[in-house]
C-alpha atoms as a PDB file:
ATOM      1  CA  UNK A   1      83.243  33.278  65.821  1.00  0.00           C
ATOM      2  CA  UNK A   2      81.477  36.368  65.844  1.00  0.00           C
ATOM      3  CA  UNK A   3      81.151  37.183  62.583  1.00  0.00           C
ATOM      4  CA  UNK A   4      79.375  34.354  61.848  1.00  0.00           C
ATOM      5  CA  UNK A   5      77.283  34.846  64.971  1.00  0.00           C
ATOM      6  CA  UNK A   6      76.503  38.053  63.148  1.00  0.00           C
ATOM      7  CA  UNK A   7      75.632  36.492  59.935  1.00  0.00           C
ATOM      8  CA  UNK A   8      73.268  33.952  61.320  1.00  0.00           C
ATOM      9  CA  UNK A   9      71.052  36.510  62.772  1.00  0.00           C
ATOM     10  CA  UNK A  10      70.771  38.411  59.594  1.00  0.00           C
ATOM     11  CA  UNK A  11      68.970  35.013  58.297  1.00  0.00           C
ATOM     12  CA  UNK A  12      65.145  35.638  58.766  1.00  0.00           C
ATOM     13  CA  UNK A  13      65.447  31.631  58.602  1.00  0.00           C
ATOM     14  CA  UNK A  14      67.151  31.471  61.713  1.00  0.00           C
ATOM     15  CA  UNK A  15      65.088  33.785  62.658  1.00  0.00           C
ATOM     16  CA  UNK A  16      61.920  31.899  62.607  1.00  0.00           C
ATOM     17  CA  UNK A  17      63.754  28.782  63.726  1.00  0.00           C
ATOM     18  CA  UNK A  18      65.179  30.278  66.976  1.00  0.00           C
ATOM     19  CA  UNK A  19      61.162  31.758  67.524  1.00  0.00           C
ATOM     20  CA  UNK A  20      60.327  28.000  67.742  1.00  0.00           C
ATOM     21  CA  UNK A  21      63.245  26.800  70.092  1.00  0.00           C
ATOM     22  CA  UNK A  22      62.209  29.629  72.673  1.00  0.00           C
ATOM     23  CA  UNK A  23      58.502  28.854  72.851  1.00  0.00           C
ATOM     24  CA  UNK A  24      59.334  25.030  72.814  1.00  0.00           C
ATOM     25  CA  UNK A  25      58.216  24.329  70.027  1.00  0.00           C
ATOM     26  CA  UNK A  26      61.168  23.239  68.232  1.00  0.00           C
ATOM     27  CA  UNK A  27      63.065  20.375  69.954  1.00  0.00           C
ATOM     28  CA  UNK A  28      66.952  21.089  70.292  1.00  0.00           C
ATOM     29  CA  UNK A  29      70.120  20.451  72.836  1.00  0.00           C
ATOM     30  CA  UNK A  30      69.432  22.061  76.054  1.00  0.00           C
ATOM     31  CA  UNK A  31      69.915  25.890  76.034  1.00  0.00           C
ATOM     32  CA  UNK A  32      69.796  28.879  78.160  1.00  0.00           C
ATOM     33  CA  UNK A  33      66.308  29.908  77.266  1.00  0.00           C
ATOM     34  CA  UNK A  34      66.332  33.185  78.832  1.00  0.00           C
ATOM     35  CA  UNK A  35      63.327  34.594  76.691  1.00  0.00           C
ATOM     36  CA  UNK A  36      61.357  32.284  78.415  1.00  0.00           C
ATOM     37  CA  UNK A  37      62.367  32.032  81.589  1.00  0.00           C
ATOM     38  CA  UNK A  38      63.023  35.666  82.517  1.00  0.00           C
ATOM     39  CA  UNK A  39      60.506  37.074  79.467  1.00  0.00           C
ATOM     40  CA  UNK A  40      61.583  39.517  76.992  1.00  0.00           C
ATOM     41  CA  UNK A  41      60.185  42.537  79.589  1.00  0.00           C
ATOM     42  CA  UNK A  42      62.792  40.622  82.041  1.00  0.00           C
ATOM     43  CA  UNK A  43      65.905  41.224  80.013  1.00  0.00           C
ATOM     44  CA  UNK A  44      67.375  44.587  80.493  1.00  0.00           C
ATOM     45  CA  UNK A  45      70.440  45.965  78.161  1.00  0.00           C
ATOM     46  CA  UNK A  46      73.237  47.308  80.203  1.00  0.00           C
ATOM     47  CA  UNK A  47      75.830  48.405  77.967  1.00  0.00           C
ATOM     48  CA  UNK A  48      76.446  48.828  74.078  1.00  0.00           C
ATOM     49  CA  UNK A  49      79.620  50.504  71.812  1.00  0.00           C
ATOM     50  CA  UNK A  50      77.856  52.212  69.758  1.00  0.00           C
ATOM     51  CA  UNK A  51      76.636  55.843  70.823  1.00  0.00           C
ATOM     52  CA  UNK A  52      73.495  55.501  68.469  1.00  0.00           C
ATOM     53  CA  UNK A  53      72.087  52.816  70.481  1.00  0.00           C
ATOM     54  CA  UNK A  54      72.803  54.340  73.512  1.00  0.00           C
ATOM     55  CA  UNK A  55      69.143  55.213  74.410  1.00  0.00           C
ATOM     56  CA  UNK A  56      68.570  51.207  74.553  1.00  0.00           C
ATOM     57  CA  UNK A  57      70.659  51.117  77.763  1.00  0.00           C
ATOM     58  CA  UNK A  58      68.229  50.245  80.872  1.00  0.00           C
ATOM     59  CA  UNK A  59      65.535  49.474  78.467  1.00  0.00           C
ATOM     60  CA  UNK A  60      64.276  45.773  78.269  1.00  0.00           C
ATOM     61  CA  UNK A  61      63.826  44.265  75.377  1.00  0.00           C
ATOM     62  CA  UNK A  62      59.963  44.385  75.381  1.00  0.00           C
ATOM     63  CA  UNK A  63      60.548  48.327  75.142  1.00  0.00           C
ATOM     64  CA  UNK A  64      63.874  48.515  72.395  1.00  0.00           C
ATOM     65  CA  UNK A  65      61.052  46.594  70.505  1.00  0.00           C
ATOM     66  CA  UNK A  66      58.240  48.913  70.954  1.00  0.00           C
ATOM     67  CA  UNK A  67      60.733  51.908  69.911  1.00  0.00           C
ATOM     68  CA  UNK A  68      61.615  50.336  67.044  1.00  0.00           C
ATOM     69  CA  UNK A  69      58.264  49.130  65.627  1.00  0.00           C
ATOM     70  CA  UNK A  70      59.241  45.445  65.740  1.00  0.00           C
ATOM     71  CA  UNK A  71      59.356  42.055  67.321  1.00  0.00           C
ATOM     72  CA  UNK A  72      61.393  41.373  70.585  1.00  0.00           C
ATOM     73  CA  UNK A  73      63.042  38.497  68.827  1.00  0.00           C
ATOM     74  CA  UNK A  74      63.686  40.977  65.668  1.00  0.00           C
ATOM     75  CA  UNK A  75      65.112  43.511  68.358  1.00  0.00           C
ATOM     76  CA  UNK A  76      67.262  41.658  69.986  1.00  0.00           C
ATOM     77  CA  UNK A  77      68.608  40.378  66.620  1.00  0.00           C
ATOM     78  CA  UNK A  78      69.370  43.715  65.005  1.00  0.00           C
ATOM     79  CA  UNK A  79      70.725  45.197  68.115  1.00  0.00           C
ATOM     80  CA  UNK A  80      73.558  42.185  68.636  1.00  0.00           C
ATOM     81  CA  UNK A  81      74.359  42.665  64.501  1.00  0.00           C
ATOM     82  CA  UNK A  82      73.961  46.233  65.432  1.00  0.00           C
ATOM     83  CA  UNK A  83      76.539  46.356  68.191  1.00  0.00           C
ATOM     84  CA  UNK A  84      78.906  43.206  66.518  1.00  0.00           C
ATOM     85  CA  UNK A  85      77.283  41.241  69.532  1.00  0.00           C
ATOM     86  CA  UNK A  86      78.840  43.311  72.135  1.00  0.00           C
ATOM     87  CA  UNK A  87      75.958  43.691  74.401  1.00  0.00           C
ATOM     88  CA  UNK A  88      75.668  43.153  78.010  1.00  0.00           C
ATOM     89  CA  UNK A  89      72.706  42.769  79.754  1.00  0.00           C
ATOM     90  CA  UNK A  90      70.744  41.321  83.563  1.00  0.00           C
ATOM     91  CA  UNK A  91      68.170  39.669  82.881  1.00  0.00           C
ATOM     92  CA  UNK A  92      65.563  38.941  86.264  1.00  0.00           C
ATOM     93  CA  UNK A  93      64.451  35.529  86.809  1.00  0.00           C
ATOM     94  CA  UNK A  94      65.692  34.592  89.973  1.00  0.00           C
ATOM     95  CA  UNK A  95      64.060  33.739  92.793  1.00  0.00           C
ATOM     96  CA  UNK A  96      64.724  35.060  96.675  1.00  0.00           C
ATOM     97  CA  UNK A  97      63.350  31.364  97.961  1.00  0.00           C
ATOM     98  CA  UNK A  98      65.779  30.045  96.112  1.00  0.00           C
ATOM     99  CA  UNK A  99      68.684  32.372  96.956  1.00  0.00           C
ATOM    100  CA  UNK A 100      68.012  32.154 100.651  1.00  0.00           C
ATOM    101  CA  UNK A 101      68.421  28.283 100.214  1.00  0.00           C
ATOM    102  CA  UNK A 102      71.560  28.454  98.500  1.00  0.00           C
ATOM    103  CA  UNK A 103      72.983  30.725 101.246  1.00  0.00           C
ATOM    104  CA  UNK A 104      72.064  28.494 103.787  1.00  0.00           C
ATOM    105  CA  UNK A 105      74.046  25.812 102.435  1.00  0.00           C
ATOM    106  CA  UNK A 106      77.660  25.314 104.753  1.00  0.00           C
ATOM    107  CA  UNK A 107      79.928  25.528 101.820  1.00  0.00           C
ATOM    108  CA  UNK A 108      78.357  28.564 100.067  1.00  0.00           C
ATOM    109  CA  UNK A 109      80.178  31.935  99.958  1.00  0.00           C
ATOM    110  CA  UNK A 110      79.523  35.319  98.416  1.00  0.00           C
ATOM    111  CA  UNK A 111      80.002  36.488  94.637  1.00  0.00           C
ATOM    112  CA  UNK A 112      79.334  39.741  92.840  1.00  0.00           C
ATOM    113  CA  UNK A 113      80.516  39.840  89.274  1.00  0.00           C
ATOM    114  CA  UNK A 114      82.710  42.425  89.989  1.00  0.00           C
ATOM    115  CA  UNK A 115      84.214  42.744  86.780  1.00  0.00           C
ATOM    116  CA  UNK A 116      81.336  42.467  84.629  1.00  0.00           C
ATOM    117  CA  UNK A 117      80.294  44.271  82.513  1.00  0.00           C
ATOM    118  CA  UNK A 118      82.840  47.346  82.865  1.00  0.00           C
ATOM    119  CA  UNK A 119      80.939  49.753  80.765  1.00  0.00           C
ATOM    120  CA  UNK A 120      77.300  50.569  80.855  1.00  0.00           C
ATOM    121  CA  UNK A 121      74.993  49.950  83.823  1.00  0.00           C
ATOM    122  CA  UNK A 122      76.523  46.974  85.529  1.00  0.00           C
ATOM    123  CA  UNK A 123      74.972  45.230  87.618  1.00  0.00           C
ATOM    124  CA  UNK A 124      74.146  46.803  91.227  1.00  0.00           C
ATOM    125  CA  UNK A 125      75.774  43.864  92.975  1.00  0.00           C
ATOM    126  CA  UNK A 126      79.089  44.976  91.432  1.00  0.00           C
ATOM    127  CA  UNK A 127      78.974  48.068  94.440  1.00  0.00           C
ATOM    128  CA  UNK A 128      76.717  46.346  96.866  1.00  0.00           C
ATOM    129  CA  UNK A 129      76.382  43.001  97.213  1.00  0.00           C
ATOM    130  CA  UNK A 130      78.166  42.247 100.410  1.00  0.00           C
ATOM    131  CA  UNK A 131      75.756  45.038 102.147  1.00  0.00           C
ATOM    132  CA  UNK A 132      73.092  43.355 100.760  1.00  0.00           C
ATOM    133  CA  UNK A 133      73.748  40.582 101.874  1.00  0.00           C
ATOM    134  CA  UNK A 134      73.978  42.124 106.105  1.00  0.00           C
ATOM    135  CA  UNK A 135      71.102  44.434 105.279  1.00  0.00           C
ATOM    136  CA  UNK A 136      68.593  42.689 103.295  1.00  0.00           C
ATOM    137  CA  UNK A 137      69.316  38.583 103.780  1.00  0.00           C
ATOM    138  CA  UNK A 138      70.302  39.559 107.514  1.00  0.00           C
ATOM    139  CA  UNK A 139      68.432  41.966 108.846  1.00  0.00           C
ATOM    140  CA  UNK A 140      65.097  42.498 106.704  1.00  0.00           C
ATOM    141  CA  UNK A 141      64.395  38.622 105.728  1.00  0.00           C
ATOM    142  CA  UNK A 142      66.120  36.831 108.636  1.00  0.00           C
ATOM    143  CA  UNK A 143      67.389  34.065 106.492  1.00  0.00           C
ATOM    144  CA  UNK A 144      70.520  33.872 108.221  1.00  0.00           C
ATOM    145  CA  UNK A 145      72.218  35.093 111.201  1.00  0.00           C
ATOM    146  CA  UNK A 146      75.252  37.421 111.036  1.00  0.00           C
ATOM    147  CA  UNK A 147      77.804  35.638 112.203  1.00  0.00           C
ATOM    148  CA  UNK A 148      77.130  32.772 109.187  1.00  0.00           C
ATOM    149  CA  UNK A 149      76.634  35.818 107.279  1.00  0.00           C
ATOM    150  CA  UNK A 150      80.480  37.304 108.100  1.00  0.00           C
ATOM    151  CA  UNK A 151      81.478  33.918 107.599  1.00  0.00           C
ATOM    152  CA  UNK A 152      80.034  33.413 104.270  1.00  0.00           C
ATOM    153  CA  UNK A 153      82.276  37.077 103.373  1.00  0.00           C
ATOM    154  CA  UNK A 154      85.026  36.055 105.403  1.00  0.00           C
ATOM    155  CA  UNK A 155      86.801  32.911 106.644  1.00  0.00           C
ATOM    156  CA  UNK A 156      84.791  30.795 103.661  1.00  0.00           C
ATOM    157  CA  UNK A 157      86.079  32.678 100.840  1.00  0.00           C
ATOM    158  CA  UNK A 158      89.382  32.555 101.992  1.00  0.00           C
ATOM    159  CA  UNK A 159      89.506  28.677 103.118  1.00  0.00           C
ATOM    160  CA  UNK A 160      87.953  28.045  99.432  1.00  0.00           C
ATOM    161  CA  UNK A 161      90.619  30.252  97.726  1.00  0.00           C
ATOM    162  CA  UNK A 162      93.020  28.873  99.920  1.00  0.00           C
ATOM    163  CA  UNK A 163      94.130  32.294 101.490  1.00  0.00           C
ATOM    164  CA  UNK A 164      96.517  31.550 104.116  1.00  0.00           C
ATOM    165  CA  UNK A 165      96.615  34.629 107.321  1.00  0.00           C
ATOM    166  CA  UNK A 166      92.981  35.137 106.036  1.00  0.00           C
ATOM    167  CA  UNK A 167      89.434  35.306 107.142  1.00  0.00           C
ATOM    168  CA  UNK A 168      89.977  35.125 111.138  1.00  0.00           C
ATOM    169  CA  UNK A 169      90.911  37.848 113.852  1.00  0.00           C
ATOM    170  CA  UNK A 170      93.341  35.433 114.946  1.00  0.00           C
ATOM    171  CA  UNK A 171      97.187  35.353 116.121  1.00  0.00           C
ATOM    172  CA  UNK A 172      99.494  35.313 113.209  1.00  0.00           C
ATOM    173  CA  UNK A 173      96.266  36.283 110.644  1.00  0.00           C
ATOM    174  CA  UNK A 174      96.478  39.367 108.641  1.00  0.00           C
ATOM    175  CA  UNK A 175      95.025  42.260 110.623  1.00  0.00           C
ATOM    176  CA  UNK A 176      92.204  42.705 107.895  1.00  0.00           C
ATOM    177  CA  UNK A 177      89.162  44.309 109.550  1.00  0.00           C
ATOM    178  CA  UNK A 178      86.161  45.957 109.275  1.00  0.00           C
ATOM    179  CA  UNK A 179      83.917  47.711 112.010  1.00  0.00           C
ATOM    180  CA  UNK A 180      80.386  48.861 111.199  1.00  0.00           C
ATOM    181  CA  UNK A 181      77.038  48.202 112.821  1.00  0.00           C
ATOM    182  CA  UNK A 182      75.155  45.957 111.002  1.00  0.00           C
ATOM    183  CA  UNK A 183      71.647  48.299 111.315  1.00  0.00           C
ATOM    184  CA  UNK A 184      74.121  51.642 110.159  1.00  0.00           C
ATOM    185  CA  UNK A 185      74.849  49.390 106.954  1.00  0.00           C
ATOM    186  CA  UNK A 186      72.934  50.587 103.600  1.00  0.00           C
ATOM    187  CA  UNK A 187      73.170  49.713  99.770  1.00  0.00           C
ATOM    188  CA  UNK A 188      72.844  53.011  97.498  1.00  0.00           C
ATOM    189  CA  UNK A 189      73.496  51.251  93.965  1.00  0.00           C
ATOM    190  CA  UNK A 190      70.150  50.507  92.016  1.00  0.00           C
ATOM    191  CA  UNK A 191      69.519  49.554  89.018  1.00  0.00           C
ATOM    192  CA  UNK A 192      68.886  52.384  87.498  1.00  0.00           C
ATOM    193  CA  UNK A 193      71.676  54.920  89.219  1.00  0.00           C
ATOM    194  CA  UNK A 194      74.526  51.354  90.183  1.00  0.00           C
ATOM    195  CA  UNK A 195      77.519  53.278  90.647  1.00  0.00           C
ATOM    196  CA  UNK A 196      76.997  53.932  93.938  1.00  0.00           C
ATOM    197  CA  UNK A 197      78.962  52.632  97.309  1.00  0.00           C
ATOM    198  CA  UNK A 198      77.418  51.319 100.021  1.00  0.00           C
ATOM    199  CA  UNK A 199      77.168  53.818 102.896  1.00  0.00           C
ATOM    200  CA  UNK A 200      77.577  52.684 106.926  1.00  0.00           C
ATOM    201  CA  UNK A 201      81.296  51.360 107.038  1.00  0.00           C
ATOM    202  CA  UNK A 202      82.924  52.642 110.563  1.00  0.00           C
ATOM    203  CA  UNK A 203      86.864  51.436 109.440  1.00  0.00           C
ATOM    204  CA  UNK A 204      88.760  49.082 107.383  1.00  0.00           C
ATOM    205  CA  UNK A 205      91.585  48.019 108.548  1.00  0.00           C
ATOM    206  CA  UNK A 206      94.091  46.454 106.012  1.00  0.00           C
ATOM    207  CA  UNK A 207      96.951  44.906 107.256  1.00  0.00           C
ATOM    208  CA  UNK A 208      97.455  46.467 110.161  1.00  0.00           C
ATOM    209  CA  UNK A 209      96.483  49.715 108.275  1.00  0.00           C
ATOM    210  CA  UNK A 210      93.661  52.384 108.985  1.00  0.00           C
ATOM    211  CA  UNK A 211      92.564  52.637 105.401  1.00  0.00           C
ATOM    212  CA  UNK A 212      88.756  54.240 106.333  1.00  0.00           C
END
């Protein structure tokens, strides 16, 4: 549990012992090395109770540890027994190549998160994903075409949820629609300002319903 979690990191110990599992040298069970992969400046805090650590939000790590006068290990440490290890963070170590390969693949579809974290700085994907997807996968990178594109935001979701009446303008379907012009379509969440809805949509149509 947490509290445990909590003690743990107190132990200077554990400390030193986790130090030498994320620089390898320390053999253990497979693990989410994050610290490594994405490096400390690579892990960004997005949201924390507390109103005294409030500042740390959209810091990474690298910099919480420079305020504080300590290591990025030690900082991360005191800030999840700070915060009773409710912390949220993105951390950046993935790579485009790799995305565009995934999205390539027939039975892939599109994800953002949405409900994580709810407090904070989530993650810009939670507003803009499926415009980023159009605008920058689309129409900047050409990595796919926009039909596989509305496909991979429409009809594949839907079959892999097993929506029935969803996913095709077709006879019978729910008249769920949207009408935009792919080059009108723009994200406006960041990561520093992610609050922000995407900007371009003509109409939504839910239903049968001019919501937009």
């Amino acid at each position: 549990g947490i509290a445990d979690i909590v003690c743990r990191l107190r132990s200077r110990e554990n400390r030193k012992a986790l130090d030498a599992m994320i620089r390898g040298e320390k053999k253990t069970a497979a693990f989410d090395n994050i610290a490594e992969l994405a490096g400390w400046d690579g892990i960004y805090v997005t949201s924390v109770d507390s109103a005294k650590n409030r500042e740390c939000q959209g810091k990474n790590i690298d910099e919480i540890a420079n305020m504080r006068g300590c290591t990025p290990l030690d900082a991360c440490c005191d800030l999840l027994i700070e915060e009773n290890c409710h912390v949220t963070m993105i951390d950046f170590m993935a790579c485009e190549e790799d995305i565009e390969r995934i999205l390539n693949v027939p039975c892939s579809s599109l994800i953002s998160d949405a409900t994580y974290p709810t407090a904070g700085l989530p993650h810009p994907r939670v507003y803009g994903s499926c415009t980023r997807l159009i605008e920058h996968f689309v129409l900047e990178r050409r990595s796919l075409s926009l039909e596989k594109a509305v496909n991979k935001l429409t009809l594949a979701p839907a079959e892999a949820l097993r929506l029935t009446g969803k996913g095709l303008i077709k006879e019978g379907f729910d008249a769920d629609l949207c009408i935009f012009k792919p080059e009108e379509l723009h994200e406006n969440a960041s990561y520093a300002d992610p609050r922000r809805n995407s900007s371009g949509m003509k109409n939504v149509i839910v239903n049968g319903i001019i919501r937009l």
